[in-house]
Protein backbone atom coordinates (compact mmCIF):
# COMPACT_ATOMS: atom_id res chain seq x y z
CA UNK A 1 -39.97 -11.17 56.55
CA UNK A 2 -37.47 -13.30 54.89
CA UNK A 3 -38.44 -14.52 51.20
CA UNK A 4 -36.08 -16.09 48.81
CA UNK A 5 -33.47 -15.45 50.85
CA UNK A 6 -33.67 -12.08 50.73
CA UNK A 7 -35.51 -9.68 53.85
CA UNK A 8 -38.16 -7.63 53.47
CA UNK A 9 -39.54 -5.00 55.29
CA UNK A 10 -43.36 -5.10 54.80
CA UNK A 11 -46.03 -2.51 53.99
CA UNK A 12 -49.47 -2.59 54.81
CA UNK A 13 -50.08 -3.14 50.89
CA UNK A 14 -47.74 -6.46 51.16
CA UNK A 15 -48.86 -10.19 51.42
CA UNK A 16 -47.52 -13.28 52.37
CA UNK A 17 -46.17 -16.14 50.10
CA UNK A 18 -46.58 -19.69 51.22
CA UNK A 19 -42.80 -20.75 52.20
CA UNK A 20 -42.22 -16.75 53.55
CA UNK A 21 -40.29 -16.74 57.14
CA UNK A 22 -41.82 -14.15 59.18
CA UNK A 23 -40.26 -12.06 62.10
CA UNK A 24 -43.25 -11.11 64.58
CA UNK A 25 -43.38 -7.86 67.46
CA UNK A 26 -45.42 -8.08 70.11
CA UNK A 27 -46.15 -8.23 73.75
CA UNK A 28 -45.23 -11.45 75.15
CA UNK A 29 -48.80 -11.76 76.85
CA UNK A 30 -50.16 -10.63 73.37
CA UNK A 31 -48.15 -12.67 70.94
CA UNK A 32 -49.47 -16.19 73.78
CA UNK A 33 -53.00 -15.33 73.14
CA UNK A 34 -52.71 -14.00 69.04
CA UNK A 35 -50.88 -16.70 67.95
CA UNK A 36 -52.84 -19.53 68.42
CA UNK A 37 -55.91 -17.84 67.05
CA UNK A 38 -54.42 -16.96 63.67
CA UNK A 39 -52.48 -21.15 63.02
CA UNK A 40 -49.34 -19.73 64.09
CA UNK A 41 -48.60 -21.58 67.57
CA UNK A 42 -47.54 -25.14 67.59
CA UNK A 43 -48.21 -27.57 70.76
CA UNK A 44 -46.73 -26.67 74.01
CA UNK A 45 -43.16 -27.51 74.55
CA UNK A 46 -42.65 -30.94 77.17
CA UNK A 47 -39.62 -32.95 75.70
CA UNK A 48 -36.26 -30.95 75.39
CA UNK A 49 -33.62 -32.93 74.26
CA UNK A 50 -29.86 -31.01 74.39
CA UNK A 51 -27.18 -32.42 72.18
CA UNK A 52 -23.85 -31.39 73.79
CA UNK A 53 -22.79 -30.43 77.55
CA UNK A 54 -21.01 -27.41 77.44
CA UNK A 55 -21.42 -24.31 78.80
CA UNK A 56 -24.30 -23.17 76.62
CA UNK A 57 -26.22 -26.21 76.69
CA UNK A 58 -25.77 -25.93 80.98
CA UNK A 59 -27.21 -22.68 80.68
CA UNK A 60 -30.32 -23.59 78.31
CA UNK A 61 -30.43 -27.08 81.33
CA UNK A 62 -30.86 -24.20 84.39
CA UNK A 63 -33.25 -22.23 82.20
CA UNK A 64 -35.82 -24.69 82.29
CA UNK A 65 -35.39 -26.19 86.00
CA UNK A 66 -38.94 -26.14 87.84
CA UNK A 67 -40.63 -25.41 84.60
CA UNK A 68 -42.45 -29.03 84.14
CA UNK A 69 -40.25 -30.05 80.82
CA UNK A 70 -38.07 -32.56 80.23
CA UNK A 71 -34.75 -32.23 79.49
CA UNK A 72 -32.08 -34.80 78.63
CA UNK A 73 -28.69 -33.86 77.76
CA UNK A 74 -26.30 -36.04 75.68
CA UNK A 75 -22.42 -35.60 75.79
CA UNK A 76 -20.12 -37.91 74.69
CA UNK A 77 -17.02 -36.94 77.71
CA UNK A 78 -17.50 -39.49 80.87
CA UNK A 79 -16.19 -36.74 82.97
CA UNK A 80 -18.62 -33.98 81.85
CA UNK A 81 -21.59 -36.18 82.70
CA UNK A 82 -20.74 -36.73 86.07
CA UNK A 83 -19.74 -32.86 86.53
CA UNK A 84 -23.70 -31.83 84.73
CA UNK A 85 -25.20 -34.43 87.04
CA UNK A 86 -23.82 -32.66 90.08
CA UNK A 87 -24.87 -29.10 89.04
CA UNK A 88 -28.56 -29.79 87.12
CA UNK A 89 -31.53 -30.76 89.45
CA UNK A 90 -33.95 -31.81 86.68
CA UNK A 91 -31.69 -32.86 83.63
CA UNK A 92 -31.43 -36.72 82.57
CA UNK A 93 -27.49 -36.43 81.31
CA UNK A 94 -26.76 -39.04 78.97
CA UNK A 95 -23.04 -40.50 78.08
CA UNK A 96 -23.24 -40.77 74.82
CA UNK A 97 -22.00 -39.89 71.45
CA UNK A 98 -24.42 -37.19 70.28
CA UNK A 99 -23.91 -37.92 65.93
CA UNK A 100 -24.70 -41.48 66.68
CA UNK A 101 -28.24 -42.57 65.31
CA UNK A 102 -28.74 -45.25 67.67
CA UNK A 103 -28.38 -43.18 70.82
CA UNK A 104 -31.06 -40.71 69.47
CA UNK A 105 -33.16 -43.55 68.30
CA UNK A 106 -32.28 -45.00 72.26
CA UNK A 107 -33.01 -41.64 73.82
CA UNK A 108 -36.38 -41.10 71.87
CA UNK A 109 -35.35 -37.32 70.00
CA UNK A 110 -38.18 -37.96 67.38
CA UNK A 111 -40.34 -37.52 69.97
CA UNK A 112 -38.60 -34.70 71.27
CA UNK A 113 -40.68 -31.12 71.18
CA UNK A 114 -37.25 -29.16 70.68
CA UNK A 115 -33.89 -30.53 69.55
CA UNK A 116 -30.86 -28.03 70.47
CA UNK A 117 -27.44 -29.08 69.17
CA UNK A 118 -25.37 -26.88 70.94
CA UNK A 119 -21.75 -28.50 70.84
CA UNK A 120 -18.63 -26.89 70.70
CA UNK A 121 -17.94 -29.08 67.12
CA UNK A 122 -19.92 -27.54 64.46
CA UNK A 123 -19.78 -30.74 61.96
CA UNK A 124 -21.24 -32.49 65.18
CA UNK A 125 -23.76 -29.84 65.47
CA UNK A 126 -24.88 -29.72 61.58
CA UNK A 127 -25.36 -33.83 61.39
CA UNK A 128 -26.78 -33.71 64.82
CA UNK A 129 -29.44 -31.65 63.61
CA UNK A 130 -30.19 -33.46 60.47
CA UNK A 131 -30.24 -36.52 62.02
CA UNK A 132 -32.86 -35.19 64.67
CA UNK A 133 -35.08 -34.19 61.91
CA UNK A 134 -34.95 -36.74 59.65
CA UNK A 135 -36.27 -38.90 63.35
CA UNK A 136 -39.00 -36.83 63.76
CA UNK A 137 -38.03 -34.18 66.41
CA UNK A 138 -40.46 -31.26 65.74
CA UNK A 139 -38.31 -28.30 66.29
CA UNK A 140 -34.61 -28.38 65.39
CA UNK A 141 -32.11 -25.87 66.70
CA UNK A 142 -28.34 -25.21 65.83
CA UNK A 143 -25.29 -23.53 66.95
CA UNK A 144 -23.28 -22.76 63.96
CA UNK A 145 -19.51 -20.81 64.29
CA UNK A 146 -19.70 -19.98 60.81
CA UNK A 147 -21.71 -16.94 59.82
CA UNK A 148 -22.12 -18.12 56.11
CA UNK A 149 -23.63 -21.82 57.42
CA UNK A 150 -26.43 -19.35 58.93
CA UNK A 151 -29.08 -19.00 55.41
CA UNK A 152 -28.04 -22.18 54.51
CA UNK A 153 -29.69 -23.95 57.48
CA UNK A 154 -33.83 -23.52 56.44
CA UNK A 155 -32.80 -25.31 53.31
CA UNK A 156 -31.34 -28.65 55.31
CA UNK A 157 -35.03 -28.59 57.71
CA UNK A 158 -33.07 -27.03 60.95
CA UNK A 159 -35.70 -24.52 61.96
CA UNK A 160 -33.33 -22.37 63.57
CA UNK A 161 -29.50 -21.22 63.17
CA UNK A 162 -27.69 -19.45 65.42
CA UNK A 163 -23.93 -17.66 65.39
CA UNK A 164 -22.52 -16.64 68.52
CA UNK A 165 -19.94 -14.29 66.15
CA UNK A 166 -23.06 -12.70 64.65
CA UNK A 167 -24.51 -11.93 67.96
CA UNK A 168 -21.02 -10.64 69.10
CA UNK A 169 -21.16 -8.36 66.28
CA UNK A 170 -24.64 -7.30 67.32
CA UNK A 171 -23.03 -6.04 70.72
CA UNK A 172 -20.22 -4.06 68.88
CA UNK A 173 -22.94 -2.27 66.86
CA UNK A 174 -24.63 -1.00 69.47
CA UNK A 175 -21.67 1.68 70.69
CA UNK A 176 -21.18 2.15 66.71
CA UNK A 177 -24.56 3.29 66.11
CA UNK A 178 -25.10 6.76 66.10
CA UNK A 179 -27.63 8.23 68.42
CA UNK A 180 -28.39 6.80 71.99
CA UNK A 181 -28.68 3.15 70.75
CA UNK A 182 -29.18 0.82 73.50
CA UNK A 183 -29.11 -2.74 72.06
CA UNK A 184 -28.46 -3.93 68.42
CA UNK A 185 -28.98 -7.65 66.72
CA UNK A 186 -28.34 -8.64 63.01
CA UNK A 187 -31.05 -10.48 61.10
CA UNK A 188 -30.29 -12.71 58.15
CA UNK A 189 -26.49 -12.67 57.83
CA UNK A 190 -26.69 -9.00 58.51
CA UNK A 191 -28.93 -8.36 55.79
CA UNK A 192 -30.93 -5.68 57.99
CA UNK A 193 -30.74 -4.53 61.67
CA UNK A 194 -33.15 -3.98 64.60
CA UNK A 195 -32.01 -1.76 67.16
CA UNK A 196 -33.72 -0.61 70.26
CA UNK A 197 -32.83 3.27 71.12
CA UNK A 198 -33.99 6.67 72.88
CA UNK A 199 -35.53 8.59 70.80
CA UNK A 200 -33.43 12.06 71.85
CA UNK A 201 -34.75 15.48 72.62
CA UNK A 202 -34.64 17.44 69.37
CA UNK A 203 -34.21 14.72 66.94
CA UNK A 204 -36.06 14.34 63.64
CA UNK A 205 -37.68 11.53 65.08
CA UNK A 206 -39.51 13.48 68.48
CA UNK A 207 -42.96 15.52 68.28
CA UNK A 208 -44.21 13.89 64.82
CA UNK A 209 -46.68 11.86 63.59
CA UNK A 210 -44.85 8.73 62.37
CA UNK A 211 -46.23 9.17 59.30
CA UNK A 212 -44.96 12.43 58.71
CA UNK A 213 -41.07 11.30 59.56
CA UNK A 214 -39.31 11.21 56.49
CA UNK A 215 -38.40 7.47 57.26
CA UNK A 216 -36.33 5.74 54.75
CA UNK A 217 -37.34 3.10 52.49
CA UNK A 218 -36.43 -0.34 54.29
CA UNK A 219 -36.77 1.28 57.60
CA UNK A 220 -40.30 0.61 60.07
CA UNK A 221 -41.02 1.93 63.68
CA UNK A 222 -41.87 -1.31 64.92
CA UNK A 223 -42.84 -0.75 68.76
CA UNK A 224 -42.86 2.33 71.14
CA UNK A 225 -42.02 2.19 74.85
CA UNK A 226 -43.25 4.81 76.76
CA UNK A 227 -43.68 5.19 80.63
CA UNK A 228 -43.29 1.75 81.40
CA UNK A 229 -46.13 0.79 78.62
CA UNK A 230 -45.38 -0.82 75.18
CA UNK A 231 -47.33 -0.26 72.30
CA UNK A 232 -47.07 -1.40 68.60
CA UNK A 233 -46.29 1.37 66.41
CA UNK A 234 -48.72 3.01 63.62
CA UNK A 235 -48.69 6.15 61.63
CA UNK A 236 -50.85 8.10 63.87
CA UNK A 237 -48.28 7.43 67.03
CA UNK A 238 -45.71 10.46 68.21
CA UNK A 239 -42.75 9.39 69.25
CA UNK A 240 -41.63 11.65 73.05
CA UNK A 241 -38.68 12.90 73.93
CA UNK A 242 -36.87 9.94 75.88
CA UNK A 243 -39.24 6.81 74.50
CA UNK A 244 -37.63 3.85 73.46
CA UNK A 245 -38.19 2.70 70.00
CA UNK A 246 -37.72 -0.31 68.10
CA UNK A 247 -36.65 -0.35 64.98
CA UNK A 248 -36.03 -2.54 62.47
CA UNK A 249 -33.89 -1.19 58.99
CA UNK A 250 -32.50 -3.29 55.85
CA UNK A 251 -28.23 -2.48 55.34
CA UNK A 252 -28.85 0.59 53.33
CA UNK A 253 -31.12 2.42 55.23
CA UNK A 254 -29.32 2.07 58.60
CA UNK A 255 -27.12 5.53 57.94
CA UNK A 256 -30.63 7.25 57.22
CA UNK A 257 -31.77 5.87 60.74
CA UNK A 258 -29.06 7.12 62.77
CA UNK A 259 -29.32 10.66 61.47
CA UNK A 260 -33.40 10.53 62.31
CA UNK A 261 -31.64 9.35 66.23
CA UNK A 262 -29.58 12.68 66.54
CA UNK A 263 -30.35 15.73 67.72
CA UNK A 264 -31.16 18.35 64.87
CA UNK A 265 -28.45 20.65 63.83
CA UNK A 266 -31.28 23.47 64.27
CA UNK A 267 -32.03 21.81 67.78
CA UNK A 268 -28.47 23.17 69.27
């Protein structure tokens, strides 16, 4: 969870402050049905509205083709309209200068369910986004090229900030990593790390109770995947030989991690 700006990795003992960002693990079919029972699940989705008409926000268009949502896309080049036209089925594409409050006001974003401003032009992005919010769009997303924008964003009411160089960065980790690490992402300006890997034959990690790893402080076992089936982790869980484990570990305790990935001198 993030609090203050700062993440924490919680304990059973731990509670939640009003104002505290949480990161949640879970099933998809789980997290659908848990959600909604415990205030945590907002309306469904029906009114996408895109600002920009690049490559990303084509992408995020085809993603939601024969799903029932609308989605309107606004980009101010003539040319780039008629070319998204051609290539999205569903879209509404909208010439239009994406910063300018009476198109939004024109193309109803307050009403909007989810607000993306996915530009190539970060400034664009950033006002986009405000602007969206301060009309009434419920969910605000945007793409921001400067890692340091990325904490800054909550603070402004944009509900969600990404950077493509942080997820780049994510994908460099993983063949970093020590142990058999199959996919890495940074969380919070890299202040922690979740990492999906193999737990190897011989490691620290293999034939224990979780409880009895000596796990680092700001490190959790978050889920287990074994023989197809996915499980939340607890205490009383032992990790097999070639399970997949999510983990999730604050900056310092990442070098404590890897070592718990390898194989055991004494396992040679």
């Amino acid at each position: 969870m993030l609090r203050d700006g700062r993440v924490i990795i919680p304990r059973g003992h731990d509670r939640l402050h009003a104002r505290d960002q949480i990161y949640l693990l879970g099933r998809p079919e789980d997290l659908a049905k848990r959600l909604p029972e415990v205030g945590l699940a907002g309306p469904p989705i029906t009114h996408v509205v895109i600002g920009g008409g690049g490559q990303v926000a084509q992408t995020i268009a085809r993603n939601f083709e024969g799903s029932g949502i609308t989605v309107k896309v606004i980009e101010p080049d003539e040319g780039r309209c008629d070319e998204l036209s051609e290539t999205l089925s569903d879209a509404i594409v909208i010439h239009g200068d994406l910063t300018d409050m009476a198109i939004l006001q024109e193309e109803n974003v307050g009403r909007a369910d989810l607000f993306l401003a996915v530009s190539p032009d970060e400034e664009d992005n950033m006002l986009t986004s405000l602007l969206a919010k301060r009309l009434g769009a419920r969910k605000v997303f945007c793409l921001l090229n400067r890692p340091e924008y990325v904490p800054l964003a909550p603070s402004l009411g944009i509900d969600v900030a990404v950077n493509p160089r942080l997820s780049t960065a994510g994908a460099v980790l993983r063949f970093i990593r020590k142990g058999k690490v199959l996919a890495v992402d940074q969380l919070v300006e890299d202040q922690a790390e979740i990492m999906e890997a193999v737990a190897i034959p011989g490691s620290e990690l293999v034939g224990k109770r979780l409880a009895e790893v000596s796990f680092p402080k700001g490190a959790i076992v978050g889920a287990i995947l074994h023989g197809g089936e996915s499980r939340i982790a607890t205490g009383d869980d032992v990790v097999e030989a070639e399970d997949r484990v999510v983990i999730v570990a604050l900056k310092k305790a990442v070098r404590k991690v890897e070592k718990l990935l390898q194989m055991k001198p004494t396992a040679w």
